[in-house]
Protein backbone atom coordinates (compact mmCIF):
# COMPACT_ATOMS: atom_id res chain seq x y z
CA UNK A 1 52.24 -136.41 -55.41
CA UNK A 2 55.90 -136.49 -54.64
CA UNK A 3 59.04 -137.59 -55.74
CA UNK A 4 58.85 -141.02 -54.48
CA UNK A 5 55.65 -141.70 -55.61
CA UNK A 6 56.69 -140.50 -59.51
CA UNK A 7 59.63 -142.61 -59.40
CA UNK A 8 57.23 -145.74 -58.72
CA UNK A 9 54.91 -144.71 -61.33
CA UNK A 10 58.02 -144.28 -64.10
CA UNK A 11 59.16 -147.72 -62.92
CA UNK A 12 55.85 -149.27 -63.36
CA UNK A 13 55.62 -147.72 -66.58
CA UNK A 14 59.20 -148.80 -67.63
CA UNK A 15 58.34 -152.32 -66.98
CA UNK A 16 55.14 -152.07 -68.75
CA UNK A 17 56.55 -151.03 -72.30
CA UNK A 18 55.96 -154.51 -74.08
CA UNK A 19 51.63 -153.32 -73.54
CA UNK A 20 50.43 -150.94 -75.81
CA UNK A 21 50.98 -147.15 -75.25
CA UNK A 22 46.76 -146.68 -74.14
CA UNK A 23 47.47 -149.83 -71.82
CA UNK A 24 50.17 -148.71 -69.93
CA UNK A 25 48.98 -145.31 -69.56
CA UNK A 26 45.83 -146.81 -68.28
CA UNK A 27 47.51 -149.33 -65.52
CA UNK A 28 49.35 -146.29 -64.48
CA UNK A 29 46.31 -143.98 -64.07
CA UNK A 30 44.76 -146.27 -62.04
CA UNK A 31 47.78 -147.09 -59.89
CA UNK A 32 48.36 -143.30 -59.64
CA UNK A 33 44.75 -142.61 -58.48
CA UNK A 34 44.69 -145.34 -56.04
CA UNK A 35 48.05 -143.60 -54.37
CA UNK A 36 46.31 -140.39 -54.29
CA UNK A 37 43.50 -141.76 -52.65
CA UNK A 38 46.01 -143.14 -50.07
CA UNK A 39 47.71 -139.93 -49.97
CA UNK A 40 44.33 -138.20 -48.96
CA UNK A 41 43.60 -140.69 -46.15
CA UNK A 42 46.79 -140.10 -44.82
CA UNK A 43 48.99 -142.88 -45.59
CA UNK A 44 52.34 -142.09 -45.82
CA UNK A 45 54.46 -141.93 -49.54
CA UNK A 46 56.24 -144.84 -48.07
CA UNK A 47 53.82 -146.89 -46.62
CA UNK A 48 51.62 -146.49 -49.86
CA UNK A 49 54.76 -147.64 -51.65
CA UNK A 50 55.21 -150.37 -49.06
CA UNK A 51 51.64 -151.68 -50.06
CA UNK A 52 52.13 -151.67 -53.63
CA UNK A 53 55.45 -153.80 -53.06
CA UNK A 54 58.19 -153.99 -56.16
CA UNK A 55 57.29 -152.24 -58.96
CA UNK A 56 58.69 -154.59 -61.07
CA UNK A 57 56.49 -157.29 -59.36
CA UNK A 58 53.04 -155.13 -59.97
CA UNK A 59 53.96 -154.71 -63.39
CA UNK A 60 54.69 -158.26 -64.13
CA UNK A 61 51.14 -158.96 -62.87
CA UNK A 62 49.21 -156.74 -65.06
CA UNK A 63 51.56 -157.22 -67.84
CA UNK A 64 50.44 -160.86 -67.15
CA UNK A 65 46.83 -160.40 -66.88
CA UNK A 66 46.67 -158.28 -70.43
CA UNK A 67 48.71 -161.21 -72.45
CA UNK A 68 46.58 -163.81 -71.24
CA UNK A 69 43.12 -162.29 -70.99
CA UNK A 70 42.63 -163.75 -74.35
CA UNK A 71 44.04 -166.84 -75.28
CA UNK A 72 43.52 -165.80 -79.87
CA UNK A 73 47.13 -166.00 -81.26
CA UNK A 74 48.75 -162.99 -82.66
CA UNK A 75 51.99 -162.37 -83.55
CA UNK A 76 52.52 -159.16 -80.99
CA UNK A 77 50.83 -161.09 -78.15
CA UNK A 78 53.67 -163.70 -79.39
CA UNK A 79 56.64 -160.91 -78.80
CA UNK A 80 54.76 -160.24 -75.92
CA UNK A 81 55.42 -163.47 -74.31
CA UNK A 82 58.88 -162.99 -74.86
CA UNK A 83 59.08 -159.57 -73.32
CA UNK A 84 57.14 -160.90 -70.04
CA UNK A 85 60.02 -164.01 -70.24
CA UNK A 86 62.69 -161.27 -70.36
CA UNK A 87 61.68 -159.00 -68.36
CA UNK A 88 60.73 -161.13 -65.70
CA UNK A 89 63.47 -163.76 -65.62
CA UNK A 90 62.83 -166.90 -63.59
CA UNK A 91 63.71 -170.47 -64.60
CA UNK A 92 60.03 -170.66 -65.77
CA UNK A 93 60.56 -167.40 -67.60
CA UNK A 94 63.98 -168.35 -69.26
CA UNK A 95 63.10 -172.17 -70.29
CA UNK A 96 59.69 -173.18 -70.15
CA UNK A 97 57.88 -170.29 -71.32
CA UNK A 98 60.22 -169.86 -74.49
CA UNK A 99 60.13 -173.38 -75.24
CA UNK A 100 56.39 -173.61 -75.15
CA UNK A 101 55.45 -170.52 -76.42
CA UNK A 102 58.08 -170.99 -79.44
CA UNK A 103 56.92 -174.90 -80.26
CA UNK A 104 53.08 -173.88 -80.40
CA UNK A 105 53.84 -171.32 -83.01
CA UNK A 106 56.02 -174.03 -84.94
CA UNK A 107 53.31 -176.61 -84.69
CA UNK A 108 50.80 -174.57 -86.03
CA UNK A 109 53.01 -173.51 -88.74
CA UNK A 110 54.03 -176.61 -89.33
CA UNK A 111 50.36 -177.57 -89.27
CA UNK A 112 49.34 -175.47 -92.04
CA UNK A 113 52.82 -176.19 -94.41
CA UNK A 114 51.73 -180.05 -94.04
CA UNK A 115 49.05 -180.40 -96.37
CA UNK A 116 50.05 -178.22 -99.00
CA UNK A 117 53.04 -180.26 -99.33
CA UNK A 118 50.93 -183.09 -99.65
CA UNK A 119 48.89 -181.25 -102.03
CA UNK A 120 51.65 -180.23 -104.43
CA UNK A 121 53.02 -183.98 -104.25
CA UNK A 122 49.34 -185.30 -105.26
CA UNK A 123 48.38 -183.05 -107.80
CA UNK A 124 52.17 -183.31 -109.38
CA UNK A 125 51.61 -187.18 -109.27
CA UNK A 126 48.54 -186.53 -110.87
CA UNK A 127 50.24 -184.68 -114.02
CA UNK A 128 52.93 -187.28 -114.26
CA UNK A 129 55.25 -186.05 -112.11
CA UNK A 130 57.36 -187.18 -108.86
CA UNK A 131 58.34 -184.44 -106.77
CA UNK A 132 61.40 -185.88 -104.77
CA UNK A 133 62.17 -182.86 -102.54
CA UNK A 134 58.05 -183.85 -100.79
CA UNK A 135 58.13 -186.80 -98.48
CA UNK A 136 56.28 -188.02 -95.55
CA UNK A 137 58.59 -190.10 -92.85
CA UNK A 138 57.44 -190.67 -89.42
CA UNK A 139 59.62 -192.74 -87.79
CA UNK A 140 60.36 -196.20 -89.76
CA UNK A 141 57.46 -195.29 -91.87
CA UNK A 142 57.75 -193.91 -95.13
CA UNK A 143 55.08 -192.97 -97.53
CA UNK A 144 55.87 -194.79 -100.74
CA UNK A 145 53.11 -194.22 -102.54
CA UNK A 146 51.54 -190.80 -104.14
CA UNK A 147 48.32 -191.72 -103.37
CA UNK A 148 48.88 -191.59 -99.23
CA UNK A 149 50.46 -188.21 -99.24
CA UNK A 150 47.06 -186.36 -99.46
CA UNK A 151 45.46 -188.07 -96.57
CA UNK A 152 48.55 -188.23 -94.65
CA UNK A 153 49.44 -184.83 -95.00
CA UNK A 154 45.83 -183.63 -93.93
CA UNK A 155 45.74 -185.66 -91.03
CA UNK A 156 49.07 -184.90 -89.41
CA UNK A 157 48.48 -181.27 -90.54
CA UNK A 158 45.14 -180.57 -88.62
CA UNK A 159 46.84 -182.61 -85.50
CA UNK A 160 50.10 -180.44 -85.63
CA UNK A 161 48.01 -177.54 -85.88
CA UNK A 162 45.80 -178.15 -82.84
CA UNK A 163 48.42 -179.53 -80.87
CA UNK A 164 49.80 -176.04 -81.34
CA UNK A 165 46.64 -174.50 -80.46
CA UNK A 166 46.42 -176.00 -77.43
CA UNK A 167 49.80 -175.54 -76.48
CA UNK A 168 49.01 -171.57 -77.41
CA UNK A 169 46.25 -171.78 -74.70
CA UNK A 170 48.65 -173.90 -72.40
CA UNK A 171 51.04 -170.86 -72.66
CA UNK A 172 48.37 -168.10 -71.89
CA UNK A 173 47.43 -170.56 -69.07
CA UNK A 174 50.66 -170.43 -67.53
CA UNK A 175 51.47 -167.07 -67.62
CA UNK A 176 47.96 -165.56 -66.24
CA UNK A 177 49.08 -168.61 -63.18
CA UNK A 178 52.69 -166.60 -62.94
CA UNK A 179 51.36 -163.03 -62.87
CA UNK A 180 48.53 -163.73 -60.26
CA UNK A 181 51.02 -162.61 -57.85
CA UNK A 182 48.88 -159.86 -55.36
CA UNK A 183 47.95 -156.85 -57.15
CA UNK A 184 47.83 -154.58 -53.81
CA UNK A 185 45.59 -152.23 -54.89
């Protein structure tokens, strides 16, 4: 293997940092073995590089694949997202992803925060008490009395929260689309 082959490899692997350690190293085996089995047929360092195309490019397409080959939330595939948005900078990468990516995790946040506000309200109107800092507004619609915050709350809690989900799976969606550029292997 020479020079200009390693240099591809340490690219690859530079753009690959956001995957796990065993991840990258694994994407780079294979890349590496399919250029030596080039190499032994006789295809020129720069032709095999020529096939492979912009390292950059190749690694935005596995990096791709791994994020979105399960659509489960987790907090590094979240930072994940962000590192394939920064790394790979398009206007997709720098607005939409972001935005979506960022308002699913809010929504289901937001989605579980919901009804135990509206718990704490009910069970402090229960003891005689009015929590003023807990209130439910949606638009010109305010919840006046205690005995609607515990339904409310439930209801636009479980919405918020799969509206999130689905937004989640809306942003795996979109990026497994992005990265199906051609893996040349």
């Amino acid at each position: 293997m020479d020079k200009i082959m390693n240099d591809y490899l340490e690219k690859i692997g530079k753009h690959l940092k956001p995957m796990s350690t065993p991840e990258r190293i694994d994407i780079v085996k294979e890349i590496k073995s399919v250029m030596l089995e080039l190499q032994h047929n006789g295809v020129s360092s720069e032709q095999i590089i020529e096939r492979l195309g912009n390292p950059k490019e190749l690694a935005k397409a596995y990096l791709g694949e791994a994020i979105s080959k399960n659509s489960t939330f987790s907090w590094r595939k979240f930072g994940a997202v962000f590192a394939f948005c920064s790394s790979f900078a398009s206007v997709s990468g720098i607005f939409v992803l972001p935005i979506i990516s960022t308002l699913s995790i809010a929504l289901m946040i937001s989605g579980v925060i919901t009804p135990i506000g509206g718990i704490i309200k009910f069970i402090g109107y229960l003891m005689g008490h009015d929590i003023a800092g807990i209130t439910f507004e949606f638009g010109a619609f305010t919840a006046t009395r205690p005995m609607q915050y515990l339904p409310i709350s439930i209801v636009s809690g479980v919405l918020m929260f799969l509206l999130g989900k689905v937004l989640w799976k809306l942003t795996m969606k979109y990026i497994h689309a992005i990265s199906q550029k051609k893996i040349k292997l």
